[in-house]
N, C-alpha and C. Protein backbone atom coordinates (compact mmCIF):
# COMPACT_ATOMS: atom_id res chain seq x y z
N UNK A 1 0.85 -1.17 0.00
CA UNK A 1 0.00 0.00 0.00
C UNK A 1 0.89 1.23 0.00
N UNK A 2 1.47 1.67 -1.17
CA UNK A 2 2.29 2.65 -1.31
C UNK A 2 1.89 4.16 -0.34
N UNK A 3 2.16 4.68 0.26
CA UNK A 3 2.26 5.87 1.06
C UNK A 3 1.30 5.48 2.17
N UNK A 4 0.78 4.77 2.40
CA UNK A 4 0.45 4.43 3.68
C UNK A 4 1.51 4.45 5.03
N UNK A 5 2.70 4.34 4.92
CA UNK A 5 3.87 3.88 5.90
C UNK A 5 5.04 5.55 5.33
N UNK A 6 5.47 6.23 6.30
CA UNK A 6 6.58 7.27 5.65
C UNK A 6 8.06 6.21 5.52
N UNK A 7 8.13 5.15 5.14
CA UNK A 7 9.42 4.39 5.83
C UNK A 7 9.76 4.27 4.23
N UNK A 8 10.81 4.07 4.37
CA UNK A 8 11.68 3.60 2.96
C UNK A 8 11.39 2.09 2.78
N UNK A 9 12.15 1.59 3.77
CA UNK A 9 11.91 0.00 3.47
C UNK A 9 10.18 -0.46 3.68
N UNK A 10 10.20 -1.62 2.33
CA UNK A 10 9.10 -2.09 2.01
C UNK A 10 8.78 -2.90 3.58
N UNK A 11 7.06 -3.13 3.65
CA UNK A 11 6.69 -4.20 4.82
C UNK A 11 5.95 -5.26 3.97
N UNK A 12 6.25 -6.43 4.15
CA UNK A 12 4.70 -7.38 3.06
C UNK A 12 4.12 -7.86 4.08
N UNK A 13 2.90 -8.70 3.17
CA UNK A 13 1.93 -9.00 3.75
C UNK A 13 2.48 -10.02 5.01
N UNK A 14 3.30 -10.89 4.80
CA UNK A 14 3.76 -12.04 5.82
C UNK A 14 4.11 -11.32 6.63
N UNK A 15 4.81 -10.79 6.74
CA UNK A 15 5.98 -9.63 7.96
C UNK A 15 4.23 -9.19 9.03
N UNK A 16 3.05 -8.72 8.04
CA UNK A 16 2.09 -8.26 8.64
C UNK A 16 1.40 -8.94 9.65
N UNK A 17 1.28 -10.53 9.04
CA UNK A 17 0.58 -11.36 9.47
C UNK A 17 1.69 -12.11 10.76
N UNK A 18 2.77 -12.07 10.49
CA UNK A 18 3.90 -12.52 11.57
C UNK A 18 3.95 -12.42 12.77
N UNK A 19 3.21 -10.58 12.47
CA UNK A 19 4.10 -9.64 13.55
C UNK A 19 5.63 -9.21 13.65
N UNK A 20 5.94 -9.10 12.08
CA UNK A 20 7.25 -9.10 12.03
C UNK A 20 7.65 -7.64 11.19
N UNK A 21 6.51 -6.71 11.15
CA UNK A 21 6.36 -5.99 10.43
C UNK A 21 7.68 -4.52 11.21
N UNK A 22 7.25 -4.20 12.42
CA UNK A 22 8.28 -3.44 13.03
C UNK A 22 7.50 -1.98 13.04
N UNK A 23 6.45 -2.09 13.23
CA UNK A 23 5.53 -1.22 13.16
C UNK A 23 5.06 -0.88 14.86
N UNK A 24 5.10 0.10 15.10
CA UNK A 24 4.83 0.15 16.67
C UNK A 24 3.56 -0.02 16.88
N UNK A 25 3.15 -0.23 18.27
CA UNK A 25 1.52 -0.85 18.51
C UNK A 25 0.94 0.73 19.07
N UNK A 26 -0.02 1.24 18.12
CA UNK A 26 -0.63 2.47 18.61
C UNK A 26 -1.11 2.76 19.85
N UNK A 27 -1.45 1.64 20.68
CA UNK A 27 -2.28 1.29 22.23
C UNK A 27 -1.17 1.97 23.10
N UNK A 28 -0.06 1.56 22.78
CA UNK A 28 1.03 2.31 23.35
C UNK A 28 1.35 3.88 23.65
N UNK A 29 0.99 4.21 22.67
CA UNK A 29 1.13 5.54 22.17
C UNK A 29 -0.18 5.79 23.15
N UNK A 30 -1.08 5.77 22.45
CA UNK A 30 -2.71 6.57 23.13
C UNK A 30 -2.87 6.31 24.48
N UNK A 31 -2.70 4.53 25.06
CA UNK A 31 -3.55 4.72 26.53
C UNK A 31 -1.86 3.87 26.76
N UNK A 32 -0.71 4.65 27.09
CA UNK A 32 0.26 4.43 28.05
C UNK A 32 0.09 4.17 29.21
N UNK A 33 -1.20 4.73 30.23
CA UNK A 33 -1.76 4.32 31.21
C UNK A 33 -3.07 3.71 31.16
N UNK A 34 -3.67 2.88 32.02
CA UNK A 34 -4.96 2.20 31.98
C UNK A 34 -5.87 2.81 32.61
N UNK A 35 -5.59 4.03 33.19
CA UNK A 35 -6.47 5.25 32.80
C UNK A 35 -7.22 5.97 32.00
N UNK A 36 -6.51 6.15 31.13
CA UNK A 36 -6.47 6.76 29.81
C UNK A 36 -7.34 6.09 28.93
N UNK A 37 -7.68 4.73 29.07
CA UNK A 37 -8.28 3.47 28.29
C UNK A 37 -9.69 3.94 29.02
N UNK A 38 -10.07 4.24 30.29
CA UNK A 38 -11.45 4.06 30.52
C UNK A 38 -11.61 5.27 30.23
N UNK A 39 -10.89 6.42 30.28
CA UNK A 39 -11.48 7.39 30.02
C UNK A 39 -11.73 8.12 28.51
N UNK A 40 -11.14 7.27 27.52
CA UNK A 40 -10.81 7.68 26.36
C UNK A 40 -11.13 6.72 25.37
N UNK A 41 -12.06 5.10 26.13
CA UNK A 41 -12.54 3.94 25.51
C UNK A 41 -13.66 4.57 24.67
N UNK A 42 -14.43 5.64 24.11
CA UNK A 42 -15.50 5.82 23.72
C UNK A 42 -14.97 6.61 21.74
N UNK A 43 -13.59 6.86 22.18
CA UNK A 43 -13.06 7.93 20.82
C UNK A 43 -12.86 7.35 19.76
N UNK A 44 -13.58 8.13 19.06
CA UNK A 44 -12.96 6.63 17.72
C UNK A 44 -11.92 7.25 16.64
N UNK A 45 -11.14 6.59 16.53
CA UNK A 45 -10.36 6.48 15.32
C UNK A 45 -10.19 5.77 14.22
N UNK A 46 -9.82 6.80 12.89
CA UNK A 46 -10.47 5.89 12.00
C UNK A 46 -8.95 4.99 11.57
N UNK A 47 -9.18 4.38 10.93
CA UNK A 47 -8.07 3.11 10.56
C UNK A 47 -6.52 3.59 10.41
N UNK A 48 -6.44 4.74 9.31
CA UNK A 48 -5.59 5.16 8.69
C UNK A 48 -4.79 6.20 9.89
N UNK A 49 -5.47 7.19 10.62
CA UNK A 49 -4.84 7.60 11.61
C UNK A 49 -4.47 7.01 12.74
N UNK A 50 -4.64 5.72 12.87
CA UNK A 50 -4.04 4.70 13.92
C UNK A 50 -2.85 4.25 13.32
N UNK A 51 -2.77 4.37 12.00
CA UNK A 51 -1.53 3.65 11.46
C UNK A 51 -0.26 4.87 11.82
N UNK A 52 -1.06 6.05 11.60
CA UNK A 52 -0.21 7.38 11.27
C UNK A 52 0.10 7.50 13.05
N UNK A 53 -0.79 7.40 13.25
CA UNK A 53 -0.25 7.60 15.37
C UNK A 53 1.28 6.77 15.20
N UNK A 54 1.21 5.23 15.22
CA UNK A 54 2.08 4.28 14.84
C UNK A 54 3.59 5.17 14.62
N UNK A 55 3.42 5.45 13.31
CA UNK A 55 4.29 5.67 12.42
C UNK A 55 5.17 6.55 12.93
N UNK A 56 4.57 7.63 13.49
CA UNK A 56 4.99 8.53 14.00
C UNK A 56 6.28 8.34 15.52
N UNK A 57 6.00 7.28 15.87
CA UNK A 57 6.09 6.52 17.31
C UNK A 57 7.56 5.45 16.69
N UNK A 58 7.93 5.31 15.39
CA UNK A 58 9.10 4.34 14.86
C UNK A 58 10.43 4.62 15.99
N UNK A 59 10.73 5.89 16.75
CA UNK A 59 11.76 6.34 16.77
C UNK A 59 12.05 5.53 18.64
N UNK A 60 10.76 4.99 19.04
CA UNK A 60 10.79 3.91 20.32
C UNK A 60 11.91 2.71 20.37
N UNK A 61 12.47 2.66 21.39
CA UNK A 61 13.76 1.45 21.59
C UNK A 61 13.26 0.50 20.99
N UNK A 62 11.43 -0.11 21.04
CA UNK A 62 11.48 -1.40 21.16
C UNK A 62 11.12 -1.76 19.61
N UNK A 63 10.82 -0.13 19.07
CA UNK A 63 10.40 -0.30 17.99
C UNK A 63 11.21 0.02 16.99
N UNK A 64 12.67 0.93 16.87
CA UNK A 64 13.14 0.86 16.63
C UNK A 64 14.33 -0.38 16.09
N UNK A 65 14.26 -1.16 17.35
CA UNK A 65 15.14 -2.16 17.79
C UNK A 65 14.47 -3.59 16.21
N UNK A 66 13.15 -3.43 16.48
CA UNK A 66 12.91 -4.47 15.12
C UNK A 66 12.47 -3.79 13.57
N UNK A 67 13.56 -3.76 12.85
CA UNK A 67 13.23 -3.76 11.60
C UNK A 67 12.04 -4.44 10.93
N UNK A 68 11.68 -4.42 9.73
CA UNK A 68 10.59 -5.00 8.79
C UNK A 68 11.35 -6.61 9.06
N UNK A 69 10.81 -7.18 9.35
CA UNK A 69 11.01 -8.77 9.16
C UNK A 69 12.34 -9.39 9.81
N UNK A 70 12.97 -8.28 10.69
CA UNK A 70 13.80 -8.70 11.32
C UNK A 70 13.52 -9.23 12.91
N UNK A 71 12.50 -9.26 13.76
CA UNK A 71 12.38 -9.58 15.20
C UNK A 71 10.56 -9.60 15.01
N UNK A 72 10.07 -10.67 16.07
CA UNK A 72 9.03 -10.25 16.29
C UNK A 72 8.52 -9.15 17.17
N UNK A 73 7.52 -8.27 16.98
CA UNK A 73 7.07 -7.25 18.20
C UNK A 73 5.45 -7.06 17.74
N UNK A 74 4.86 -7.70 18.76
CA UNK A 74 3.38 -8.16 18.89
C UNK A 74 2.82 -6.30 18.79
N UNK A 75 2.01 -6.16 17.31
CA UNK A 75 1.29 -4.62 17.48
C UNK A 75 0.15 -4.73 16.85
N UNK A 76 -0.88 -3.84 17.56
CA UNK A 76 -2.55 -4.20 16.93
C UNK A 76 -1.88 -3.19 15.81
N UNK A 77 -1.35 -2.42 15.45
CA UNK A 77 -1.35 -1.61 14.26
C UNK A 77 -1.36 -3.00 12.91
N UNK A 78 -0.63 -4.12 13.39
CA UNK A 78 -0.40 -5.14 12.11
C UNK A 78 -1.79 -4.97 12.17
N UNK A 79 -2.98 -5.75 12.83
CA UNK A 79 -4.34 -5.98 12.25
C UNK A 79 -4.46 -4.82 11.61
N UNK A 80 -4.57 -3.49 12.25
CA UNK A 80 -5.12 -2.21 11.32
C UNK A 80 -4.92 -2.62 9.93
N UNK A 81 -3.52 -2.73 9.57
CA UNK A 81 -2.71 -2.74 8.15
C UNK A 81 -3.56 -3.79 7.80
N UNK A 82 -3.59 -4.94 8.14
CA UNK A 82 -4.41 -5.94 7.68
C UNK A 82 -5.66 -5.48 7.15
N UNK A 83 -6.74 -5.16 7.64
CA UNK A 83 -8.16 -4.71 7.27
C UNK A 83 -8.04 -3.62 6.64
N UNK A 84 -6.82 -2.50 6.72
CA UNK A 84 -7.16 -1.24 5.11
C UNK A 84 -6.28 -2.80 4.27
N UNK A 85 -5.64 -3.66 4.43
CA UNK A 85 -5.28 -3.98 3.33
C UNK A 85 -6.35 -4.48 2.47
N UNK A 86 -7.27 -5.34 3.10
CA UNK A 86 -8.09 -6.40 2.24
C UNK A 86 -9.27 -5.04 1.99
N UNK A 87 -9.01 -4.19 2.31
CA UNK A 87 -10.14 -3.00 1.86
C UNK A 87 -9.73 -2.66 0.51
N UNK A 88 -8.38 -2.02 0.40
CA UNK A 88 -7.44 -1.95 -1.10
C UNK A 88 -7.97 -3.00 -1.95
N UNK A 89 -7.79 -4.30 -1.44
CA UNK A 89 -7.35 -5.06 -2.40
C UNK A 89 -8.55 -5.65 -2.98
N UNK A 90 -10.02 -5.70 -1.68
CA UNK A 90 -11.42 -6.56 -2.37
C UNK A 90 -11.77 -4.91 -2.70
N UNK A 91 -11.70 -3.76 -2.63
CA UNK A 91 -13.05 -2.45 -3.05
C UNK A 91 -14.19 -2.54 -2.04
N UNK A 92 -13.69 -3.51 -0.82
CA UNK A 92 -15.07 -3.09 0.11
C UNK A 92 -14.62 -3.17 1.19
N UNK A 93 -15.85 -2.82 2.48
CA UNK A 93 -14.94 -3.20 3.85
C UNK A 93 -14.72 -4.26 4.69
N UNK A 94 -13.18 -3.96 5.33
CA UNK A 94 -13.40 -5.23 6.14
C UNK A 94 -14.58 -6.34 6.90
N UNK A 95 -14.95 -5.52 7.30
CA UNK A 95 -16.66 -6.25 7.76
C UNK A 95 -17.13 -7.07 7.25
N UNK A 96 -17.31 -6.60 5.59
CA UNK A 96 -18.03 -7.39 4.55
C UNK A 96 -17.25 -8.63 3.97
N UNK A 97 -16.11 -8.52 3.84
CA UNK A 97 -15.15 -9.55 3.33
C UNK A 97 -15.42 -10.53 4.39
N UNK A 98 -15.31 -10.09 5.63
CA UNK A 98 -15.09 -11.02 6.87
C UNK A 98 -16.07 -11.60 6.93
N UNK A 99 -17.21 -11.08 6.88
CA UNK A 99 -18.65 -11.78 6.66
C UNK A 99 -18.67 -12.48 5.74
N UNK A 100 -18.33 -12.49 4.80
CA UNK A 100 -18.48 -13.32 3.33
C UNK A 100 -17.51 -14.27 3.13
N UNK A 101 -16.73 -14.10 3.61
CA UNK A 101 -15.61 -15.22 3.78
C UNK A 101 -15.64 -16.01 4.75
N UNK A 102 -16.14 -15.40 6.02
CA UNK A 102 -15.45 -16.16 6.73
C UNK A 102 -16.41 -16.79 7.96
N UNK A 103 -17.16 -15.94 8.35
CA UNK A 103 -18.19 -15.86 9.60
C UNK A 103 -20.12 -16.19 8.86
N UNK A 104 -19.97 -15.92 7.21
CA UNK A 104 -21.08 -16.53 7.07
C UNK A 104 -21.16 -17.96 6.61
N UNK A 105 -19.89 -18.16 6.02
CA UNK A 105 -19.88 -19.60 5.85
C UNK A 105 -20.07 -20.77 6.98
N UNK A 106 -18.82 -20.01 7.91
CA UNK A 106 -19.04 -20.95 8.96
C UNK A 106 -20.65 -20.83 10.09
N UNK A 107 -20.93 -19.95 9.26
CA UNK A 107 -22.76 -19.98 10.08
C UNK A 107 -22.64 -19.30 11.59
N UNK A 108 -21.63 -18.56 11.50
CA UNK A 108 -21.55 -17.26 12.73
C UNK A 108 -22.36 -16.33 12.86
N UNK A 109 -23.73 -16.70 12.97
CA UNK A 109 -24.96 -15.60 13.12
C UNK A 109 -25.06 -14.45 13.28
N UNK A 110 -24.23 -14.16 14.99
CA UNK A 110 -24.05 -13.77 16.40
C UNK A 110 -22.70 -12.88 16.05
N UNK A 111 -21.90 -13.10 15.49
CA UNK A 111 -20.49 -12.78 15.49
C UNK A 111 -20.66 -11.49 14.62
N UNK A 112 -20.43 -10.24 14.70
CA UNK A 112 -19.92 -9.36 14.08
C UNK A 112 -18.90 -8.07 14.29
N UNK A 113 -18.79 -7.38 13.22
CA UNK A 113 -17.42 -6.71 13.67
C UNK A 113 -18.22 -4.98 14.03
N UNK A 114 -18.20 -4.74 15.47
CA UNK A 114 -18.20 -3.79 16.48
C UNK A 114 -18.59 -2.49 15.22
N UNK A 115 -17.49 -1.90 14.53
CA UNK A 115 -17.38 -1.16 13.66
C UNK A 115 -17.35 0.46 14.88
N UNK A 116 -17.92 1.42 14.56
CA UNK A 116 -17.79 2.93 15.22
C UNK A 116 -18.32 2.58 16.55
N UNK A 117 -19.54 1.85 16.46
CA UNK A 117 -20.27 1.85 17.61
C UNK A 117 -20.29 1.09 18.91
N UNK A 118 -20.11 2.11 19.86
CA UNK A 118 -19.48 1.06 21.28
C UNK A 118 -20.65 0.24 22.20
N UNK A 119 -21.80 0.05 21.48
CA UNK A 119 -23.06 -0.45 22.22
C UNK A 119 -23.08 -1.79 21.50
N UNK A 120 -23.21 -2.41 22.50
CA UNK A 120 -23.79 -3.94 21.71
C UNK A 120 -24.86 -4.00 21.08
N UNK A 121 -24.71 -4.89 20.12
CA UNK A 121 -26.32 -5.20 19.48
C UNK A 121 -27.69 -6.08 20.25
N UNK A 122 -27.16 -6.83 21.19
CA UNK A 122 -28.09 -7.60 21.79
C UNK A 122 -26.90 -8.10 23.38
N UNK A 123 -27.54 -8.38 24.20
CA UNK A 123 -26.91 -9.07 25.62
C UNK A 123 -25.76 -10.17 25.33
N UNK A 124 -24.80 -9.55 25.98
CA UNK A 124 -24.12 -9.85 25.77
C UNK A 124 -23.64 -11.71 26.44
N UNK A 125 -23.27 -12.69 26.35
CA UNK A 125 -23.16 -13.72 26.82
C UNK A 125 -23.09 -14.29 27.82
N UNK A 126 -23.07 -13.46 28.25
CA UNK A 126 -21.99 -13.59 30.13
C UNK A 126 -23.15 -13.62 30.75
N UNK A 127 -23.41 -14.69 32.08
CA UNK A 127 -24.52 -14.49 32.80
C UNK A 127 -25.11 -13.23 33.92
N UNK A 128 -25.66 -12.98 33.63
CA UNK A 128 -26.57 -11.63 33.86
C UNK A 128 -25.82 -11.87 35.66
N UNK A 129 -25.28 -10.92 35.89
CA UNK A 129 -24.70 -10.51 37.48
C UNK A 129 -23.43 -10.66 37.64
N UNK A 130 -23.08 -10.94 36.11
CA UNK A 130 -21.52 -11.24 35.87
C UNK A 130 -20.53 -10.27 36.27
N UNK A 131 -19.78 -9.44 36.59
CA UNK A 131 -18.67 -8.69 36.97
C UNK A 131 -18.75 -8.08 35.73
N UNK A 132 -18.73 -8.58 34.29
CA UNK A 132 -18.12 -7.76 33.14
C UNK A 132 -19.61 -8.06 31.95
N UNK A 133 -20.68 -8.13 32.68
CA UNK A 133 -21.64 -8.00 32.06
C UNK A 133 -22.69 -6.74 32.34
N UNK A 134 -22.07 -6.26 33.45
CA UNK A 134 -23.05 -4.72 33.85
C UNK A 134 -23.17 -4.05 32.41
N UNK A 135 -23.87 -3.75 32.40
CA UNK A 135 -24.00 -2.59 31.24
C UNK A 135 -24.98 -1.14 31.76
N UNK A 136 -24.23 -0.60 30.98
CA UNK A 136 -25.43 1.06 31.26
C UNK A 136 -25.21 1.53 29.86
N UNK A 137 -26.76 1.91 29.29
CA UNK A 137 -27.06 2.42 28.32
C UNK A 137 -26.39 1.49 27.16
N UNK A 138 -26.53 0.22 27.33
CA UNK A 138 -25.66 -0.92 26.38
C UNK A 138 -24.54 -0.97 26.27
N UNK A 139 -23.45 0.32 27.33
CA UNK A 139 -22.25 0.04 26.95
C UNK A 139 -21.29 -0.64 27.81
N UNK A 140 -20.51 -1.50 27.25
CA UNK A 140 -19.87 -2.32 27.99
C UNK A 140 -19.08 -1.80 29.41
N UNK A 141 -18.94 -1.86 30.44
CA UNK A 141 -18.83 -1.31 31.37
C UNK A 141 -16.48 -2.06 32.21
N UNK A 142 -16.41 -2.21 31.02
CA UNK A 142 -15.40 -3.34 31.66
C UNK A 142 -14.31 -2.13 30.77
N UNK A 143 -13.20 -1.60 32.21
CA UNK A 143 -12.41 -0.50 31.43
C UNK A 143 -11.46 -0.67 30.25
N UNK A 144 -11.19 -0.89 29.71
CA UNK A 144 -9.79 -1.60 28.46
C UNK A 144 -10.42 -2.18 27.53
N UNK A 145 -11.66 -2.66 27.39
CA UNK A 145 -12.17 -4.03 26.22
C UNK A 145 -11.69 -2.50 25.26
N UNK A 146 -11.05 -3.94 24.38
CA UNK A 146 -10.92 -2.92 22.83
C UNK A 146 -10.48 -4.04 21.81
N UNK A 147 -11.03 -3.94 21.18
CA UNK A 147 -10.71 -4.58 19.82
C UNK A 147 -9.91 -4.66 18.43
N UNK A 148 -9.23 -4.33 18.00
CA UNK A 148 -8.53 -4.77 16.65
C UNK A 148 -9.51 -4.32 15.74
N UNK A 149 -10.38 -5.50 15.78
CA UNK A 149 -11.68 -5.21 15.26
C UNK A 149 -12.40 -4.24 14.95
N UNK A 150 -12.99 -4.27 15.88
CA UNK A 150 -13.50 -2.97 16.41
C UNK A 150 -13.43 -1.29 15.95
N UNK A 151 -12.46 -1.61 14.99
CA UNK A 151 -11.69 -0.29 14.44
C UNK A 151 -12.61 -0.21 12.94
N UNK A 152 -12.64 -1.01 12.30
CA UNK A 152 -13.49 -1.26 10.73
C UNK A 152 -14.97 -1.07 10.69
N UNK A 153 -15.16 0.06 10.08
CA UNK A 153 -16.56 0.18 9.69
C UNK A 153 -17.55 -1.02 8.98
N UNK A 154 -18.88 -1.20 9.68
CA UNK A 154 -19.77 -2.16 9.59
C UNK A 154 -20.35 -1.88 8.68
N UNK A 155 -20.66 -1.13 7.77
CA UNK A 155 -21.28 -0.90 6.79
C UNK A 155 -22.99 -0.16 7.13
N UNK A 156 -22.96 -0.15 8.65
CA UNK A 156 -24.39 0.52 9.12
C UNK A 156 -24.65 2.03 9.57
């Protein structure tokens, strides 16, 4: 995905899927404290400026320290890259690919991808008095849940 990344050296898709890409993990950057996560769990960002948070962030020991395909370093930015990738590459969104590939075949009813909105669609699994099933106003009440996912527009 040409100009997506300011870096000289190329990243491919394997390096992406590895975790070998050398791309810093944006979570880092935004909620450094687990503070910051409950109070800032509601903001959304869209795909491409999570990559750019990232990018910006290369000049980190740990991130520095791994080149493109040289070390592993576990970063949700790889998923980001992942879902604008298959967006590039099918002309639609992640959501829909994922649905069509993958979650309607296997007859995943129930399963979908979060997209902008931080309210569930229906009750959530967990038995009602659960610790991480409170909800108010449908929203999940448990400080940190965040998703990968969660980042790709649903198409609704």
């Amino acid at each position: 995905m040409p100009g997506a990344l300011p870096y000289s050296e190329p990243i491919t898709v394997r390096q992406l899927l590895q975790h070998r890409s050398g791309l810093f993990d944006y979570g880092s950057v935004l909620w450094p404290d687990p503070k910051l996560v409950a109070r800032s769990r509601y903001r959304d960002y869209a795909p491409a400026d999570l990559v750019r948070i990232a990018a910006q962030k290369r000049s980190y020991p740990e991130a520095a320290a791994v080149r493109p395909g040289s070390g592993f370093l576990y970063s949700n930015t790889d998923y980001v890259m992942r879902g604008m990738l298959v967006e590039k590459v099918t002309g639609d969104s992640y959501a829909h690919e994922l649905s069509r590939r993958v979650l309607d075949p296997a007859r995943l009813r129930h399963t979908y991808i979060a997209g902008h909105d931080p309210r569930l669609r229906q009750s959530s699994a967990l038995p009602s008095g659960s610790p991480c099933s409170r909800r108010t106003d449908q929203r999940l009440e448990a400080a940190g849940s965040h998703s990968a996912l969660g980042e790709y527009r649903n198409g609704n």
